[in-house]
N, C-alpha and C. Protein backbone atom coordinates (compact mmCIF):
# COMPACT_ATOMS: atom_id res chain seq x y z
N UNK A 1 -80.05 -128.06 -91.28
CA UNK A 1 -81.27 -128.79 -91.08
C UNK A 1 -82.42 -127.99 -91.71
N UNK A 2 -83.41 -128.43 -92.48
CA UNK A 2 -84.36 -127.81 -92.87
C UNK A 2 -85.26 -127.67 -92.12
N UNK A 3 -86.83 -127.16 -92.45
CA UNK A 3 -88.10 -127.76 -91.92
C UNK A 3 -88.89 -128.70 -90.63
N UNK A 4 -88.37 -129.44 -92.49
CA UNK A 4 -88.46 -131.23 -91.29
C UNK A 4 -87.64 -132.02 -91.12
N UNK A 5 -86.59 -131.24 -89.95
CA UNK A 5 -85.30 -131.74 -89.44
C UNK A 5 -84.85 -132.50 -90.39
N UNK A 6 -84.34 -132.58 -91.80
CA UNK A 6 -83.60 -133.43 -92.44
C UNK A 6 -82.11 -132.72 -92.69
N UNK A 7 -81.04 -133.22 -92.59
CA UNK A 7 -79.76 -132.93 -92.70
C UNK A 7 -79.20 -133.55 -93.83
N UNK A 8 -78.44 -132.53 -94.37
CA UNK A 8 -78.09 -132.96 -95.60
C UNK A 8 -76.62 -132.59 -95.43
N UNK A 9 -75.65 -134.20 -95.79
CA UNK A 9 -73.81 -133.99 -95.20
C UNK A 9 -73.43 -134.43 -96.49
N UNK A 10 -72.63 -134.26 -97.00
CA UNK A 10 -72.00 -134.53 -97.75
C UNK A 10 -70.86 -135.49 -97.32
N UNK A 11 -70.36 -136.88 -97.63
CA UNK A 11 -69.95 -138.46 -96.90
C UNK A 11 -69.07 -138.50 -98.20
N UNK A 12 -67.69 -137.29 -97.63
CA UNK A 12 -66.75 -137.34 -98.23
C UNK A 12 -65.79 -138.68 -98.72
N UNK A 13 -65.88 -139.84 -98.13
CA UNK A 13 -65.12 -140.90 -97.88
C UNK A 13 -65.73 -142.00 -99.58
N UNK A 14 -67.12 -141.75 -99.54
CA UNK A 14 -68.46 -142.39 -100.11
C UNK A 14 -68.26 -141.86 -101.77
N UNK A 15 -68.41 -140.03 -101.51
CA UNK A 15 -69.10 -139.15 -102.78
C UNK A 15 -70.18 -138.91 -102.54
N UNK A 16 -71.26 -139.09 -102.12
CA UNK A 16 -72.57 -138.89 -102.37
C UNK A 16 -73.28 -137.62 -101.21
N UNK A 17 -73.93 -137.60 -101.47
CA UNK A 17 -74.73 -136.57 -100.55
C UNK A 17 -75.57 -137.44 -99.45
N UNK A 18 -75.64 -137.54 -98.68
CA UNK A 18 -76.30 -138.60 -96.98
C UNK A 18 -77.76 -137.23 -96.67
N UNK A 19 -78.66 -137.59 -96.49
CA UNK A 19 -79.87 -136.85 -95.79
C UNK A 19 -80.57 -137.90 -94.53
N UNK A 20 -80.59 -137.25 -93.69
CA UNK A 20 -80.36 -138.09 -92.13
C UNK A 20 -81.51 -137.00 -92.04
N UNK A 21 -82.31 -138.22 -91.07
CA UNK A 21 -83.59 -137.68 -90.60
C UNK A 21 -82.98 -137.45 -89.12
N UNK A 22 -84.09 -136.78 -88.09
CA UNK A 22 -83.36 -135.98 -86.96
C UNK A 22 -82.99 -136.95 -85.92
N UNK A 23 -83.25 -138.42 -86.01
CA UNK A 23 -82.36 -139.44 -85.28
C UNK A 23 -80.91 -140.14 -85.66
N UNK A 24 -80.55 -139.36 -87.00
CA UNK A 24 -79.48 -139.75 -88.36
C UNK A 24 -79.55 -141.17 -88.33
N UNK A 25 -80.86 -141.35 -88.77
CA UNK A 25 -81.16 -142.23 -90.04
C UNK A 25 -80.92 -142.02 -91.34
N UNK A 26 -80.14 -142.99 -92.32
CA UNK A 26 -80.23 -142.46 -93.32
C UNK A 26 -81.46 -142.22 -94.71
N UNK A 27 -82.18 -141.32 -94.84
CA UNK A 27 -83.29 -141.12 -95.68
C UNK A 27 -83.29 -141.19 -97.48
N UNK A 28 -81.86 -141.11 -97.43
CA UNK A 28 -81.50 -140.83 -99.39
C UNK A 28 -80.37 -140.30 -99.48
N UNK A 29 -79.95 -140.64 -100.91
CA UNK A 29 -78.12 -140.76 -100.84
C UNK A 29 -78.82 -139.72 -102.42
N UNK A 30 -77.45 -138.88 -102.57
CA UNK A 30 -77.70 -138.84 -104.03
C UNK A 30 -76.41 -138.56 -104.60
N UNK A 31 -76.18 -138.62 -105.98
CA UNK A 31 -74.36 -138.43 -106.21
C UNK A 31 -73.76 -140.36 -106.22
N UNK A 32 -72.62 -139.80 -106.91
CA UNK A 32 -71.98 -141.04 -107.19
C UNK A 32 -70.22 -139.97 -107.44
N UNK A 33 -69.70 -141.23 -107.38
CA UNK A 33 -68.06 -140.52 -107.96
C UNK A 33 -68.28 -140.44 -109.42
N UNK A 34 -67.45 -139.01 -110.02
CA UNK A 34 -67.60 -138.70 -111.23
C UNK A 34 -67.10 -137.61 -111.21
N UNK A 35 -66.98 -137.38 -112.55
CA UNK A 35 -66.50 -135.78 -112.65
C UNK A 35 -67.35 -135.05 -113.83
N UNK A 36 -67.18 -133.80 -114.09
CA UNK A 36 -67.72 -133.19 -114.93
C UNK A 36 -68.06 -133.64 -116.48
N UNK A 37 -66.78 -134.44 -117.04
CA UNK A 37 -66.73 -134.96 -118.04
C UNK A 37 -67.64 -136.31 -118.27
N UNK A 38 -68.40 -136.46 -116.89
CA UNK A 38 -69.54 -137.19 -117.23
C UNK A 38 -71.20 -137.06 -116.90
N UNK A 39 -71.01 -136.56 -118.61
CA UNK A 39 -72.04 -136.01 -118.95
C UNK A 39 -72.81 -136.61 -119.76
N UNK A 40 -72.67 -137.91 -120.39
CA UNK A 40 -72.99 -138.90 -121.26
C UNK A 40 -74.37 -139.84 -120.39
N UNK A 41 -75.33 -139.59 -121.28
CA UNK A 41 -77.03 -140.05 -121.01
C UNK A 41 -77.31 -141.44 -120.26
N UNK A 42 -75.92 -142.23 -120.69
CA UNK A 42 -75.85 -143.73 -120.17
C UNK A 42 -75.50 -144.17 -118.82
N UNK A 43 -74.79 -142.87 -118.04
CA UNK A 43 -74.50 -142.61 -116.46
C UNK A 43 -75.10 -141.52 -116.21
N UNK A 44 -76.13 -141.40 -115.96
CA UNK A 44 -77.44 -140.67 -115.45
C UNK A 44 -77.12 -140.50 -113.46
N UNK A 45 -77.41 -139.41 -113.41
CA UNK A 45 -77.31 -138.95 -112.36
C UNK A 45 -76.04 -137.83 -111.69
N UNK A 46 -76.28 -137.63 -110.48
CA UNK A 46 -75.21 -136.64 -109.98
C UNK A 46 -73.83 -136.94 -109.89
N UNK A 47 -72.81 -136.37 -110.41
CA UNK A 47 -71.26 -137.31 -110.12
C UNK A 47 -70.90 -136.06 -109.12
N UNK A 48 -70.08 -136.60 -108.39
CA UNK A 48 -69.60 -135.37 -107.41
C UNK A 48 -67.55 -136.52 -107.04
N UNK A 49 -66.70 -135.41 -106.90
CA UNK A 49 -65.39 -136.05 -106.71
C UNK A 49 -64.85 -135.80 -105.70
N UNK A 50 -65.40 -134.82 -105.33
CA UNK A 50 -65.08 -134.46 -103.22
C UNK A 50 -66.06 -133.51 -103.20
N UNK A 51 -67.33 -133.51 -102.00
CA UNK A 51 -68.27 -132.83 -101.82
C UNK A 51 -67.74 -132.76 -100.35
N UNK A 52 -67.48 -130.78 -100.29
CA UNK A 52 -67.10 -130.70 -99.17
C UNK A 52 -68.23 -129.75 -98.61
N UNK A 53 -69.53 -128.93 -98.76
CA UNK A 53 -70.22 -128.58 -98.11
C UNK A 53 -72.33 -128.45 -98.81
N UNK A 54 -72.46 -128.57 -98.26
CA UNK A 54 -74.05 -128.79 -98.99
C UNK A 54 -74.83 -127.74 -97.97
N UNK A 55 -76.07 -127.24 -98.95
CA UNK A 55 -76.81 -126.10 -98.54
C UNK A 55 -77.90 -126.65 -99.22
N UNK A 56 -78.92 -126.54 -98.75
CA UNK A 56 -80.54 -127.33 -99.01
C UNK A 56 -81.97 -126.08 -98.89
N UNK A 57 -82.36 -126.20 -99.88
CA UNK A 57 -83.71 -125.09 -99.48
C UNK A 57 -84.93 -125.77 -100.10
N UNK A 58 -86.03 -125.30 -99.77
CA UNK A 58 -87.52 -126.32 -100.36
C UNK A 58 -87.46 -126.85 -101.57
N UNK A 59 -86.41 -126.34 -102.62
CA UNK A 59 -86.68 -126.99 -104.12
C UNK A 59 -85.37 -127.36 -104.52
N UNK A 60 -84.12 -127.23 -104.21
CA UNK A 60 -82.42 -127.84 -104.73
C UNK A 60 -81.99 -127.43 -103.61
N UNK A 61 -81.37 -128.56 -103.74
CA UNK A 61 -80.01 -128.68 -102.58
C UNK A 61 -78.58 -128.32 -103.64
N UNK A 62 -77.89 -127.53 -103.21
CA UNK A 62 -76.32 -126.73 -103.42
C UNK A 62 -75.15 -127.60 -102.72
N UNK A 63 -74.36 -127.91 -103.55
CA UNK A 63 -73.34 -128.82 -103.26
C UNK A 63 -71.93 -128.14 -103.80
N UNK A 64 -70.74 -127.78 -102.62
CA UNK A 64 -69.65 -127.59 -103.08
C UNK A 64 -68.59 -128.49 -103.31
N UNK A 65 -68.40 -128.97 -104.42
CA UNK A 65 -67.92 -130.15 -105.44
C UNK A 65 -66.19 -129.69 -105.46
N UNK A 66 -65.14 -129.91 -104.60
CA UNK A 66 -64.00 -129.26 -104.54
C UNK A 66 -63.55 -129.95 -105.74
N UNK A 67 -63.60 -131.19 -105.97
CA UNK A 67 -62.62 -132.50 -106.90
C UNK A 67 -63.31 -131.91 -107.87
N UNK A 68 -64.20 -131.39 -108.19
CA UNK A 68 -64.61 -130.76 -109.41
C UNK A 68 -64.35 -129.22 -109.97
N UNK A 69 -64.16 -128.91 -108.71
CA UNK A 69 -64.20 -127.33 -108.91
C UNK A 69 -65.39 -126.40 -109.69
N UNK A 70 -66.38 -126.88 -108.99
CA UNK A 70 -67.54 -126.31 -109.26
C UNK A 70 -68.65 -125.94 -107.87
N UNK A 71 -69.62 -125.63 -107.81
CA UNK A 71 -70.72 -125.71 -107.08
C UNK A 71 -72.42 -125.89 -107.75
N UNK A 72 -72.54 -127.00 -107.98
CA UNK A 72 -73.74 -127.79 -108.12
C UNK A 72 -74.87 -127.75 -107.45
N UNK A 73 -76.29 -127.45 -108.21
CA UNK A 73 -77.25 -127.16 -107.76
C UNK A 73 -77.94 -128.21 -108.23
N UNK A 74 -78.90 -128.90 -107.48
CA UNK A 74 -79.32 -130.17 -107.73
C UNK A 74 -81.23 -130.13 -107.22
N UNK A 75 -81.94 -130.17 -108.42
CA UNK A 75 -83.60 -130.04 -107.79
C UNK A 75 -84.39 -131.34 -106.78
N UNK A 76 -84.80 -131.21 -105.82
CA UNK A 76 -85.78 -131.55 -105.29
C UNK A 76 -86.77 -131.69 -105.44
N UNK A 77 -87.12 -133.13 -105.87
CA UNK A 77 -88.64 -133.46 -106.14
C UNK A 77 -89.59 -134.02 -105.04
């Protein structure tokens, strides 16, 4: 939970990243299914293939991407 109680889960079932305000409402999704190899300008945005843990601080949220085998850092605007 940050700050201002927002939680950030990673909705393994989905792909995407879930941010739940402190009644878990949902506030913003981010991520889609994808993998690394899409990297092409015409599918814009985060791909993630199993997001199994997320870490959030005032400017990017950190995402451990297992189906990818990476860990993804993603900015906050």
């Amino acid at each position: 939970m940050d700050r201002w109680a927002r939680t950030f889960v990673p909705a393994n079932h989905l792909y995407p990243i879930m941010v739940l305000d402190s009644t878990g409402n949902r506030i913003a999704r981010f991520g889609r299914y994808g993998n690394v190899d899409d990297a092409d300008p015409r599918y814009n945005g985060i791909h993630l293939c199993w997001p199994r843990a997320v870490a959030a601080s005032d400017t990017a949220f950190y995402v451990a991407d297992h189906g990818n085998e990476r860990i993804l850092k993603a900015a906050l605007f």
